[in-house]
N, C-alpha and C. Protein backbone atom coordinates (compact mmCIF):
# COMPACT_ATOMS: atom_id res chain seq x y z
N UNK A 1 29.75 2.73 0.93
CA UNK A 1 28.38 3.17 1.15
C UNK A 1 27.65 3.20 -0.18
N UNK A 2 26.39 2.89 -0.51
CA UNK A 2 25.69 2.75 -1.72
C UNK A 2 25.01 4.27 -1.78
N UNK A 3 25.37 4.30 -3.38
CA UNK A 3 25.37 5.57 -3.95
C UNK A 3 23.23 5.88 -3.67
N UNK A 4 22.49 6.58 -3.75
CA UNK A 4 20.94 6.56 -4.39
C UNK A 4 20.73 6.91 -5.76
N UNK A 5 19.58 7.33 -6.37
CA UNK A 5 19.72 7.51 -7.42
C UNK A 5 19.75 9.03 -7.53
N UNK A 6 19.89 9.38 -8.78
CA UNK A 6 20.11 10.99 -9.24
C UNK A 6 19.05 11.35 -9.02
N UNK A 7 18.94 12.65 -8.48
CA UNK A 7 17.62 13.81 -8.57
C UNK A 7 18.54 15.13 -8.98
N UNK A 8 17.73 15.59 -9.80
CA UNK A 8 18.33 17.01 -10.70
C UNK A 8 19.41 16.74 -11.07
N UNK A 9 19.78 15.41 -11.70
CA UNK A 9 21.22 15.36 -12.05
C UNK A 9 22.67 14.90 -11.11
N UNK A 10 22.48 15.15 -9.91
CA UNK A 10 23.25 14.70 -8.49
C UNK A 10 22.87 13.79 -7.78
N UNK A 11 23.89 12.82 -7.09
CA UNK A 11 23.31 12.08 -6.51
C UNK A 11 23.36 12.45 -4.85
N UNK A 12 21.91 11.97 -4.37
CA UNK A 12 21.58 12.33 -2.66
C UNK A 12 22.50 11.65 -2.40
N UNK A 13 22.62 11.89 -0.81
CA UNK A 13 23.54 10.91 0.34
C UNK A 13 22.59 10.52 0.80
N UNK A 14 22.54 8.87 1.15
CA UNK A 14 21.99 8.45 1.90
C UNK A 14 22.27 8.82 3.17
N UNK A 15 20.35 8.35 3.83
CA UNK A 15 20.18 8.97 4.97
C UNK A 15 19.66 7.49 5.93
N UNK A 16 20.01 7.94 7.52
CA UNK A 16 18.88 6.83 8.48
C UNK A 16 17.40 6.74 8.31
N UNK A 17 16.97 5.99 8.20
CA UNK A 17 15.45 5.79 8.44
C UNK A 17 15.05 6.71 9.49
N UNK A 18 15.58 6.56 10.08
CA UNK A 18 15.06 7.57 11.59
C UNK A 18 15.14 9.23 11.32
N UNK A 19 16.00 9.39 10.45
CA UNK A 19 15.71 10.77 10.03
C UNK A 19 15.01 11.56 9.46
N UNK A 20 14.17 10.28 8.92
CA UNK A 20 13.06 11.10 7.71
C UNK A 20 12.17 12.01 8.83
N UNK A 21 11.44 12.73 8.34
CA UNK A 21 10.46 13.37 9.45
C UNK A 21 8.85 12.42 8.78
N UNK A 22 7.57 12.72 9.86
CA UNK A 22 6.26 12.11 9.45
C UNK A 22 6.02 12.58 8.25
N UNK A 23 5.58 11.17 7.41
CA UNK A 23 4.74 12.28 6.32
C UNK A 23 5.53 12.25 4.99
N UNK A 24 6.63 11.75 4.78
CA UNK A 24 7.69 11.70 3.70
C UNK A 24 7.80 10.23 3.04
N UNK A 25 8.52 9.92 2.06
CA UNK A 25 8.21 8.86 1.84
C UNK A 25 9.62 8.44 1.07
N UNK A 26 9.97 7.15 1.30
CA UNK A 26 11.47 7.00 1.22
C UNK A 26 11.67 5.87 0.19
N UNK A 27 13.02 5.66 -0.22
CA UNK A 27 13.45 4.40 -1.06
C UNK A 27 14.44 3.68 -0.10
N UNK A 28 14.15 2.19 0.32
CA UNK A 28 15.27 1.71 1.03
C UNK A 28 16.32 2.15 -0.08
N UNK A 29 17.77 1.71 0.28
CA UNK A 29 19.23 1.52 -0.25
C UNK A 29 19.99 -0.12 0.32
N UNK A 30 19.57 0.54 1.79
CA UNK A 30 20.43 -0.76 2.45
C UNK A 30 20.28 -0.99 3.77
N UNK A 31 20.51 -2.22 4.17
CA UNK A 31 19.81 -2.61 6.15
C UNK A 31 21.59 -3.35 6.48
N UNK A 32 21.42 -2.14 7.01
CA UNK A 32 22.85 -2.50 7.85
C UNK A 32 22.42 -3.05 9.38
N UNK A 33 22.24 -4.42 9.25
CA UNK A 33 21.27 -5.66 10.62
C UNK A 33 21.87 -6.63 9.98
N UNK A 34 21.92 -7.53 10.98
CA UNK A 34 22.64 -8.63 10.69
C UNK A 34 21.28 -9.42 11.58
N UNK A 35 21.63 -11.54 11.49
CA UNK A 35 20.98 -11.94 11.90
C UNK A 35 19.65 -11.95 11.35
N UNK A 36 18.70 -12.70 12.85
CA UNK A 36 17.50 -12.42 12.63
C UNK A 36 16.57 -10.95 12.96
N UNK A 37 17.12 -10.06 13.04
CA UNK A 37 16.61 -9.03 13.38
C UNK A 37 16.76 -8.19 11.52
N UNK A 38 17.43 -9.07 10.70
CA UNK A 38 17.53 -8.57 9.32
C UNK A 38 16.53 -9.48 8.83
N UNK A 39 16.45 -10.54 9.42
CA UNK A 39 14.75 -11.58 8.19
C UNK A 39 13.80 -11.01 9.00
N UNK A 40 14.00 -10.54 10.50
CA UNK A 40 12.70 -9.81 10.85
C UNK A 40 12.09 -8.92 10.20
N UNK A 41 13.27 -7.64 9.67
CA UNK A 41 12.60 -7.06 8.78
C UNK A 41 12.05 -6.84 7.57
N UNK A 42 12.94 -7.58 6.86
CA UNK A 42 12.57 -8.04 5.58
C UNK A 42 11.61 -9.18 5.52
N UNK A 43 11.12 -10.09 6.60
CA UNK A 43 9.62 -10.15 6.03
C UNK A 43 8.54 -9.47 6.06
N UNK A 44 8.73 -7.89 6.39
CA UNK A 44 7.48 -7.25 6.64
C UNK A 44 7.82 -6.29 5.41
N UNK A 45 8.56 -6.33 4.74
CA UNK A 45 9.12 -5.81 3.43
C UNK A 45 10.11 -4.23 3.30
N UNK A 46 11.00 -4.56 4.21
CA UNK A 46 11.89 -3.69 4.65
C UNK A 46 12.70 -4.68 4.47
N UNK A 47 12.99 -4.18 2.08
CA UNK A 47 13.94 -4.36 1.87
C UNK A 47 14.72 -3.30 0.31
N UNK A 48 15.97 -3.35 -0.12
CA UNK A 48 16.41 -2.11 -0.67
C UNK A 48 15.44 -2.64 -2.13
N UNK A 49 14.78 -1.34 -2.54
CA UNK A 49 14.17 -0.91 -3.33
C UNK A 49 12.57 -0.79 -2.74
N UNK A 50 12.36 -1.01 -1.48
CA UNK A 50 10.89 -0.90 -1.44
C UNK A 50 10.89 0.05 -0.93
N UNK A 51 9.36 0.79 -1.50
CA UNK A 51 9.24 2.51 -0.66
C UNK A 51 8.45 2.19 0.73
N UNK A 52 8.92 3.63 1.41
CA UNK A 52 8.42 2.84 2.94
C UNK A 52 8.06 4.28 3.33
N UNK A 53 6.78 4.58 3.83
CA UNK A 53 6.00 6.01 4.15
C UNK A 53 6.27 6.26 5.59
N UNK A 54 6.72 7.11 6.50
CA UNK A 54 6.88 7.87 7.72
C UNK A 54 5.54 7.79 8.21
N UNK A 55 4.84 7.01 9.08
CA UNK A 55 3.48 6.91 9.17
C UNK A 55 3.19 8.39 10.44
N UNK A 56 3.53 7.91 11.63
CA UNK A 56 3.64 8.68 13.01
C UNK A 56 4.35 8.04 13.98
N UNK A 57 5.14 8.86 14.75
CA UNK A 57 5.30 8.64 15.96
C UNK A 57 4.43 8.50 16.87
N UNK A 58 5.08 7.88 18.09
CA UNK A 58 4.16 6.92 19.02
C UNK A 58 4.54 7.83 20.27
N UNK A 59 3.61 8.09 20.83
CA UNK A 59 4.10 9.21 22.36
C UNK A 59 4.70 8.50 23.25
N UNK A 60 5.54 8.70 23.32
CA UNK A 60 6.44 8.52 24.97
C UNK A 60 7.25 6.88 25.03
N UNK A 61 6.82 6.37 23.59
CA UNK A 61 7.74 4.91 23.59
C UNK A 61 9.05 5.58 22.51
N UNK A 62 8.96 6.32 21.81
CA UNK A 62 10.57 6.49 20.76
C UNK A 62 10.00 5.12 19.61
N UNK A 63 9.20 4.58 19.60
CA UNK A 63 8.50 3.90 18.14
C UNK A 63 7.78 4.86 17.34
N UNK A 64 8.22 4.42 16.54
CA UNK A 64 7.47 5.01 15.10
C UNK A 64 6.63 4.18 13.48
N UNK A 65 5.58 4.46 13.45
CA UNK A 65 5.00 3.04 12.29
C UNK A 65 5.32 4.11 11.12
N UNK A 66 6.12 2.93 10.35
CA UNK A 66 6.48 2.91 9.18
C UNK A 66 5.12 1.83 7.89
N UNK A 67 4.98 2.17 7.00
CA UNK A 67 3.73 2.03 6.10
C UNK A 67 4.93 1.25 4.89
N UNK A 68 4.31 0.29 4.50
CA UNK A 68 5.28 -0.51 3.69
C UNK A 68 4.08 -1.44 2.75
N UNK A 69 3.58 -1.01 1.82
CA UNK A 69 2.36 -1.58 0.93
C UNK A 69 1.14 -1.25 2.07
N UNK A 70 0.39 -2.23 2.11
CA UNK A 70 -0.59 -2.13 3.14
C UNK A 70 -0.55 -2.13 4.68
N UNK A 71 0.83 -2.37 5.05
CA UNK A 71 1.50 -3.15 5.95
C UNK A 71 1.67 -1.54 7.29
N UNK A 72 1.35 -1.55 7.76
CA UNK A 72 2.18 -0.45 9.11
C UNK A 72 2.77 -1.31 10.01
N UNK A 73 4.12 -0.60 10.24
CA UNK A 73 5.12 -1.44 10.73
C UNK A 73 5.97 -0.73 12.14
N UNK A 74 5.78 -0.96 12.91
CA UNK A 74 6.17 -0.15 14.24
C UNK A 74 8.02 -0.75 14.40
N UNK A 75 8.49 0.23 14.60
CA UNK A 75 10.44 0.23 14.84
C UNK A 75 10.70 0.69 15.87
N UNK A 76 12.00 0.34 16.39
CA UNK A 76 12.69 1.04 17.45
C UNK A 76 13.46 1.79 16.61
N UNK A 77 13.35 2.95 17.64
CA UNK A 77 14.88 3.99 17.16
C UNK A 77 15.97 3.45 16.18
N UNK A 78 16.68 2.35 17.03
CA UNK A 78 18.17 2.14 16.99
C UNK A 78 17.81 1.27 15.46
N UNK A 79 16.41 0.45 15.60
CA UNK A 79 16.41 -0.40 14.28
C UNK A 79 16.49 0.64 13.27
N UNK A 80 15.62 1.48 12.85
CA UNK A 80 15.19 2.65 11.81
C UNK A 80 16.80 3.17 11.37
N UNK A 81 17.44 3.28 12.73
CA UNK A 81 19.27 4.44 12.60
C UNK A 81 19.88 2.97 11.02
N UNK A 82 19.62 2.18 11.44
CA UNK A 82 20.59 1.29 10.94
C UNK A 82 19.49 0.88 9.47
N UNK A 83 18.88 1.30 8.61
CA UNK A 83 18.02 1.32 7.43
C UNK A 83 18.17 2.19 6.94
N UNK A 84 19.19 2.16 5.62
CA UNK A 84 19.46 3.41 4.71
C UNK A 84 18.76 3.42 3.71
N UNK A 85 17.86 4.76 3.18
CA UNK A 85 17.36 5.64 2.83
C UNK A 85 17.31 6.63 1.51
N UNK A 86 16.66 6.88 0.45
CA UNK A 86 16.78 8.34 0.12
C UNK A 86 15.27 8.65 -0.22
N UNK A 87 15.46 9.71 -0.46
CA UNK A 87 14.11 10.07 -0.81
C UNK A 87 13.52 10.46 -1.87
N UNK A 88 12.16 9.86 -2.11
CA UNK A 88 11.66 9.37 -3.25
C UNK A 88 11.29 10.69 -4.33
């Protein structure tokens, strides 16, 4: 598992994408996706080192837009579980 970087001296555990709550703002680490569902995301720039903002949840679908430069980017659940994380 890839380490994140130090805050106060310790290093975080990476976390799922899906865990962040709205409103937070993250550092990829790593996209555990295979295939094209991994160039899917990484051409919208969901890739390790880019920061990616918790935009809002979406009522009653389980999507959520993720903010990636100018970019808002809508995910499924299961995609977000599998995009590791720490926070910025």
């Amino acid at each position: 598992m890839v380490k994140s970087k130090p805050i106060n001296g310790e290093f975080s555990e990476p976390l799922s994408l899906s865990k962040i709550p709205v409103g937070e703002t993250v550092v990829i680490l790593d996209l555990q996706l295979e295939g094209k569902l991994r160039d899917y995301v990484m051409r919208f720039g969901f890739v390790p080192g880019a920061v990616i903002s918790v935009f809002r949840k979406v009522p009653l679908s389980g999507l959520r837009i993720y903010q990636v430069g100018q970019s808002q980017i809508a995910l499924r659940p299961e995609t977000a579980e599998a995009i590791m994380v720490t926070r910025k």
